[in-house]
C-alpha atoms as a PDB file:
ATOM      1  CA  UNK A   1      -6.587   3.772  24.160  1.00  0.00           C
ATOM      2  CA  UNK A   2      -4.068   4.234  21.330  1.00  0.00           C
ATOM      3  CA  UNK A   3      -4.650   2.229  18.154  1.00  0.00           C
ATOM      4  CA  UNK A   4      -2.123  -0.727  18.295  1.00  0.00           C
ATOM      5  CA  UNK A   5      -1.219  -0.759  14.389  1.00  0.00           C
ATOM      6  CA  UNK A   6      -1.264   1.499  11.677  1.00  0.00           C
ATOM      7  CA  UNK A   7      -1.980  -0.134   8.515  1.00  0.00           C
ATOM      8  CA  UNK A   8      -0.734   0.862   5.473  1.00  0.00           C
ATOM      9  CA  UNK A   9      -2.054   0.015   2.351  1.00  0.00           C
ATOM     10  CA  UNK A  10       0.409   0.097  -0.530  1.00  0.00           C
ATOM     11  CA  UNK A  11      -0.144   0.292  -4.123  1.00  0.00           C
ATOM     12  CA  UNK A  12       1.662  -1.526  -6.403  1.00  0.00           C
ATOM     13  CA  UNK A  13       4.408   1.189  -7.799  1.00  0.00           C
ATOM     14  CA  UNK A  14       5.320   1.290  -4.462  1.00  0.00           C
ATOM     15  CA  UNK A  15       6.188  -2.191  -3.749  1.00  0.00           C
ATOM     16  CA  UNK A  16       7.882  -2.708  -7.144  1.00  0.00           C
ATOM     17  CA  UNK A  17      10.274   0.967  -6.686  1.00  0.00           C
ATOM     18  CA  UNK A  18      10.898  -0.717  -2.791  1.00  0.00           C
ATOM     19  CA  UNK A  19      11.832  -3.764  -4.231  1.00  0.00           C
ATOM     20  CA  UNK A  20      13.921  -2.972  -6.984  1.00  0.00           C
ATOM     21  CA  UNK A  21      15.730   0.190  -5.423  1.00  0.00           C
ATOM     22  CA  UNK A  22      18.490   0.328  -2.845  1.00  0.00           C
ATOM     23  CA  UNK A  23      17.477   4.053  -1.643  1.00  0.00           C
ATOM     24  CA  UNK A  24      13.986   6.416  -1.314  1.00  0.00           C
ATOM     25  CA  UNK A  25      10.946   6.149   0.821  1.00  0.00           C
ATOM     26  CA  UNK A  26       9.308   2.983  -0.648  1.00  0.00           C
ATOM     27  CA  UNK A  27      12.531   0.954   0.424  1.00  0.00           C
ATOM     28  CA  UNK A  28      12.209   2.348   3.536  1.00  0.00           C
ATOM     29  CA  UNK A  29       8.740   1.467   3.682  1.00  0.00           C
ATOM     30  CA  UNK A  30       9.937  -2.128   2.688  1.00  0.00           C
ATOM     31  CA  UNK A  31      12.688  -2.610   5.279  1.00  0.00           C
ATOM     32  CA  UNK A  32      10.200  -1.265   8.038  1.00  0.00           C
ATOM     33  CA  UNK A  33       7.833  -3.915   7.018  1.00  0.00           C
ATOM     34  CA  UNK A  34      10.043  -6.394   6.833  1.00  0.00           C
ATOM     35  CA  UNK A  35      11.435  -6.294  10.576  1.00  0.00           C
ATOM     36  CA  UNK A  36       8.094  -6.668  11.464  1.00  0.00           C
ATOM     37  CA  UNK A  37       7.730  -3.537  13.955  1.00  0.00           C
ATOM     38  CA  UNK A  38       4.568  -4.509  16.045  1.00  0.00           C
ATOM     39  CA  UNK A  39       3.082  -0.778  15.718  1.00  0.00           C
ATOM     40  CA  UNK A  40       3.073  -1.244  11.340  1.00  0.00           C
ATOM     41  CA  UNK A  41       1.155  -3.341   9.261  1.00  0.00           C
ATOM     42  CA  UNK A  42       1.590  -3.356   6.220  1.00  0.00           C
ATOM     43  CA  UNK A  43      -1.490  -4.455   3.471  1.00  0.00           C
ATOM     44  CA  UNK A  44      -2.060  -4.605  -0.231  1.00  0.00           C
ATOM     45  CA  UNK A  45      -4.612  -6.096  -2.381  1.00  0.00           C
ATOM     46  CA  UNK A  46      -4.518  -9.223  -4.503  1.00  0.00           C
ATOM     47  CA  UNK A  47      -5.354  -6.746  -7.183  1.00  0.00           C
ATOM     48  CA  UNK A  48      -2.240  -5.104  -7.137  1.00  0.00           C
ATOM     49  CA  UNK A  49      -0.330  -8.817  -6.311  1.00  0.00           C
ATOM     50  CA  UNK A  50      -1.649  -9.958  -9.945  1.00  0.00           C
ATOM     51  CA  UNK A  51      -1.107  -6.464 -11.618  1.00  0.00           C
ATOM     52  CA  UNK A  52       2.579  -6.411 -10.590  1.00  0.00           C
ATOM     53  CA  UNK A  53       3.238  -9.614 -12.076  1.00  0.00           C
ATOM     54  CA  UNK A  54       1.800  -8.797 -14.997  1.00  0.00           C
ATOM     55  CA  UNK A  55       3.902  -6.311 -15.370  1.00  0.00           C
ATOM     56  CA  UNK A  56       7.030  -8.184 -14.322  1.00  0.00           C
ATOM     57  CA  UNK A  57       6.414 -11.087 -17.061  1.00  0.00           C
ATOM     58  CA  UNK A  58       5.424  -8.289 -19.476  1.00  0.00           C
ATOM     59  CA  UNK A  59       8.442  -5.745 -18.683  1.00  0.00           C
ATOM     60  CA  UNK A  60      11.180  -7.859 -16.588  1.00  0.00           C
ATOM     61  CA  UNK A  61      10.535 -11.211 -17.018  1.00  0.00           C
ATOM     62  CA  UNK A  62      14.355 -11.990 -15.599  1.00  0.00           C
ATOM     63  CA  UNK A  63      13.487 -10.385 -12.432  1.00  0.00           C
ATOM     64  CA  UNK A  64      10.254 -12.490 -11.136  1.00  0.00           C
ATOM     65  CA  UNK A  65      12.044 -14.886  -9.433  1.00  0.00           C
ATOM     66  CA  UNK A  66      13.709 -12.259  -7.039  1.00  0.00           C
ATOM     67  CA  UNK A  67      10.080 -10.839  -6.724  1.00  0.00           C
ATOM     68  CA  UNK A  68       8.506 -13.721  -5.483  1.00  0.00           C
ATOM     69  CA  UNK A  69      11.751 -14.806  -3.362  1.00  0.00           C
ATOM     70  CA  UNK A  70      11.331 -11.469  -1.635  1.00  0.00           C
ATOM     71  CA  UNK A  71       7.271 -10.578  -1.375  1.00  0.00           C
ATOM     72  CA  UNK A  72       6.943 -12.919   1.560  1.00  0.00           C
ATOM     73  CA  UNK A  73       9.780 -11.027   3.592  1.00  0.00           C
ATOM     74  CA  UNK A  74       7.567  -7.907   3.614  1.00  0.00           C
ATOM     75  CA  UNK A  75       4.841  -9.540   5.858  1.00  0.00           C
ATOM     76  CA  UNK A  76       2.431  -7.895   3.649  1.00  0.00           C
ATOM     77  CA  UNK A  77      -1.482  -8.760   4.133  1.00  0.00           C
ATOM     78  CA  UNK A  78      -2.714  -9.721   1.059  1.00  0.00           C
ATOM     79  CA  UNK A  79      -6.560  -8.744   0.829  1.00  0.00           C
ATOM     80  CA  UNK A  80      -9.153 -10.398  -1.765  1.00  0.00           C
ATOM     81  CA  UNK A  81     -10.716  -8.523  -4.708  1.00  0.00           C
ATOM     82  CA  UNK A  82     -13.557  -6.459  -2.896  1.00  0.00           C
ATOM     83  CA  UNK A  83     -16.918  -7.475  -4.688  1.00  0.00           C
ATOM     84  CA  UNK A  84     -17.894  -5.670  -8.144  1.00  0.00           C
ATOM     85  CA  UNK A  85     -20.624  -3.730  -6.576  1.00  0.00           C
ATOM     86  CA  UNK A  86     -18.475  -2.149  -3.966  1.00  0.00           C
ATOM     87  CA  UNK A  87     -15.851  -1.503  -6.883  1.00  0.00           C
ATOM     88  CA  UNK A  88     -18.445   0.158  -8.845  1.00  0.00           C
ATOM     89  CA  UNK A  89     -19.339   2.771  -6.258  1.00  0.00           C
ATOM     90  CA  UNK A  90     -16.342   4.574  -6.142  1.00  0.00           C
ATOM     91  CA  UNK A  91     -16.583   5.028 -10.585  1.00  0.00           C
ATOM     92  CA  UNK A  92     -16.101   9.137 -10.313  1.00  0.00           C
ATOM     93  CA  UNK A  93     -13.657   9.385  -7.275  1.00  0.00           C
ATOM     94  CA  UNK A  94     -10.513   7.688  -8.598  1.00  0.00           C
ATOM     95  CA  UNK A  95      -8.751   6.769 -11.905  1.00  0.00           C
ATOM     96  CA  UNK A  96     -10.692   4.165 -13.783  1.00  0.00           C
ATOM     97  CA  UNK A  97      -7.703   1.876 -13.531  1.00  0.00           C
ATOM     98  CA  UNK A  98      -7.553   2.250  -9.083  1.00  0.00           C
ATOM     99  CA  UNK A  99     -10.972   1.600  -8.467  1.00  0.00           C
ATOM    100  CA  UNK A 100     -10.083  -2.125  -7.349  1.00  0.00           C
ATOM    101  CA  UNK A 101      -7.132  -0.252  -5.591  1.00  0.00           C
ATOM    102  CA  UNK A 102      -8.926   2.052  -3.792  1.00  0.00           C
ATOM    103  CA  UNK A 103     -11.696  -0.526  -3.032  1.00  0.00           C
ATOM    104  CA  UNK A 104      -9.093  -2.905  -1.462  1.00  0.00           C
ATOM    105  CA  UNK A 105      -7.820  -0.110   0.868  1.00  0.00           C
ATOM    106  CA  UNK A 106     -11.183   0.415   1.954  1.00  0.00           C
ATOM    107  CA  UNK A 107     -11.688  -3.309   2.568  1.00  0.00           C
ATOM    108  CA  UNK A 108      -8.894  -3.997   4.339  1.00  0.00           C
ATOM    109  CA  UNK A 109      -9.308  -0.999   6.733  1.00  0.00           C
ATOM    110  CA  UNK A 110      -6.168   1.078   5.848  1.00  0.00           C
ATOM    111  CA  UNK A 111      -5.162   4.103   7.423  1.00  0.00           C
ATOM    112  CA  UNK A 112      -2.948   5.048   4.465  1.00  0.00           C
ATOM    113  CA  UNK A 113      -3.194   4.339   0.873  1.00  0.00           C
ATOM    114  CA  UNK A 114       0.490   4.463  -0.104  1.00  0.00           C
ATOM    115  CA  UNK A 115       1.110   5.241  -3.855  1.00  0.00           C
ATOM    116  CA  UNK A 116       3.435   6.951  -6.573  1.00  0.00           C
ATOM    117  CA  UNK A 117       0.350   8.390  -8.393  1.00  0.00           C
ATOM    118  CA  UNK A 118      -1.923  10.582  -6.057  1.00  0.00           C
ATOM    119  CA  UNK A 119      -3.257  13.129  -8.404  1.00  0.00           C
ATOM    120  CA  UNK A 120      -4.981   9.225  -9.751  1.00  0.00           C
ATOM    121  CA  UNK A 121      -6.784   9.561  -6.639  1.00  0.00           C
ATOM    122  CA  UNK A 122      -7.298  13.055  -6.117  1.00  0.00           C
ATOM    123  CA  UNK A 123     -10.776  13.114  -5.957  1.00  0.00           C
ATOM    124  CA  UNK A 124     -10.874  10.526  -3.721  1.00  0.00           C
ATOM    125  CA  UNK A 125     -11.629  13.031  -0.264  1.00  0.00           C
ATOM    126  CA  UNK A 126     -15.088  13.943  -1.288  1.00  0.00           C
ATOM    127  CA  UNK A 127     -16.103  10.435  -0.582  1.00  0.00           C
ATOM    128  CA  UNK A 128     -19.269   9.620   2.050  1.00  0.00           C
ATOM    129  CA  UNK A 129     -17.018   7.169   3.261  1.00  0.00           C
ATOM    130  CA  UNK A 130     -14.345   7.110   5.289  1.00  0.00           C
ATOM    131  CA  UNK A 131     -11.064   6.570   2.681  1.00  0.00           C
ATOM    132  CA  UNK A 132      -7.586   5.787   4.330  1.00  0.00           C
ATOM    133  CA  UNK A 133      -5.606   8.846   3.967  1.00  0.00           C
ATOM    134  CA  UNK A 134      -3.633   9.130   0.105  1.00  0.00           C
ATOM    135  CA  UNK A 135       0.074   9.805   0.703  1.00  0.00           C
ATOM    136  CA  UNK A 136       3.437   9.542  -1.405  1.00  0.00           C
ATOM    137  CA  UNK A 137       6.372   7.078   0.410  1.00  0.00           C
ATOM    138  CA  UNK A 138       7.977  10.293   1.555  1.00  0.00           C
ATOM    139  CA  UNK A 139       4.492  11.756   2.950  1.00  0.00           C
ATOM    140  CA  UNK A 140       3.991   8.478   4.778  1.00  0.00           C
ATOM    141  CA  UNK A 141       7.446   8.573   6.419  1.00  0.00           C
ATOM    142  CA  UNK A 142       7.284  12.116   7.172  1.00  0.00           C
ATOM    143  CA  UNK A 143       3.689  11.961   9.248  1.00  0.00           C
ATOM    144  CA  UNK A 144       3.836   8.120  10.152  1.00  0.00           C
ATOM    145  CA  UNK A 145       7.645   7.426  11.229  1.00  0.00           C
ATOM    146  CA  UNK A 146       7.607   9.887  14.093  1.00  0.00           C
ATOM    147  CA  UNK A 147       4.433   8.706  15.483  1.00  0.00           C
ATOM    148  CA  UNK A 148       5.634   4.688  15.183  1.00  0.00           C
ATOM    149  CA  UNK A 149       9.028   6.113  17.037  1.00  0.00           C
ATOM    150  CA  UNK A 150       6.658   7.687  19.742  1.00  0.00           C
ATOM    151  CA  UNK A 151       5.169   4.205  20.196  1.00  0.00           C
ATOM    152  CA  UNK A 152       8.189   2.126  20.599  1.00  0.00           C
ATOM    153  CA  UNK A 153      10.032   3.937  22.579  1.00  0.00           C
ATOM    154  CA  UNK A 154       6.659   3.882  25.079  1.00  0.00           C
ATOM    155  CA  UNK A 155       5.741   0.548  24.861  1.00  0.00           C
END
């Protein structure tokens, strides 16, 4: 039997170019998420929740209330900080600064990591486990939208 979701992980560049752009593949992402398809999930850590609002108050203070007005539209699984240990184990296969990323995709069972910065998690592949797949937006709609097409017009 078919999987009944894909779930997509996505990093926080992603979220903050969906929600602050009108056009490109992370909006599209967004939108997709937000009507709630029942073939998508959509996931991303509380990591990434508290490093884009860091960011916000550091870079665009003005625009946090529109963040947080909009987050909850995207139906977005929030998953908790994996523990330290399981952090620590993947030191060598990412960026430094994605290892909590990385870990949360794991945690949360992702098929996709979604993310602006792949060559960050390049050497992510020659893990012994099983990492969700590392795409761009555009990669993700390119091998994922056709398949979630397939589904609904099946089911």
């Amino acid at each position: 039997m078919a999987k009944e979701k894909v779930r997509i992980f996505l990093d926080s560049n992603v979220i903050i170019s969906g929600l602050f752009s009108d056009k490109g593949a992370p909006r599209i992402i967004l939108d997709l998420l937000s009507v709630g398809l029942p073939v998508l999930s959509g996931v991303t850590g509380e990591f990434n929740i508290v490093e884009i609002e860091r960011n916000l108050k550091k870079k665009m203070p003005a625009v946090l209330p529109t963040y947080r007005k909009y987050l909850p539209l995207l139906n977005l699984e929030i998953t908790p900080l994996p523990p330290a240990k399981e952090i620590a184990e993947l030191k060598g296969h990412v960026a430094e600064k994605d290892l909590p990323v990385l870990a949360s995709a794991i945690q949360a069972k992702a098929d996709f990591l979604v993310t602006g910065d792949r060559k960050d998690f390049a050497k992510a592949g020659r893990m012994r486990r099983d990492p969700p797949r590392i795409v761009s937006p555009a990669e993700l709609l390119e091998s994922v939208l056709p398949e979630i097409l397939r589904r609904l017009e099946s089911g």
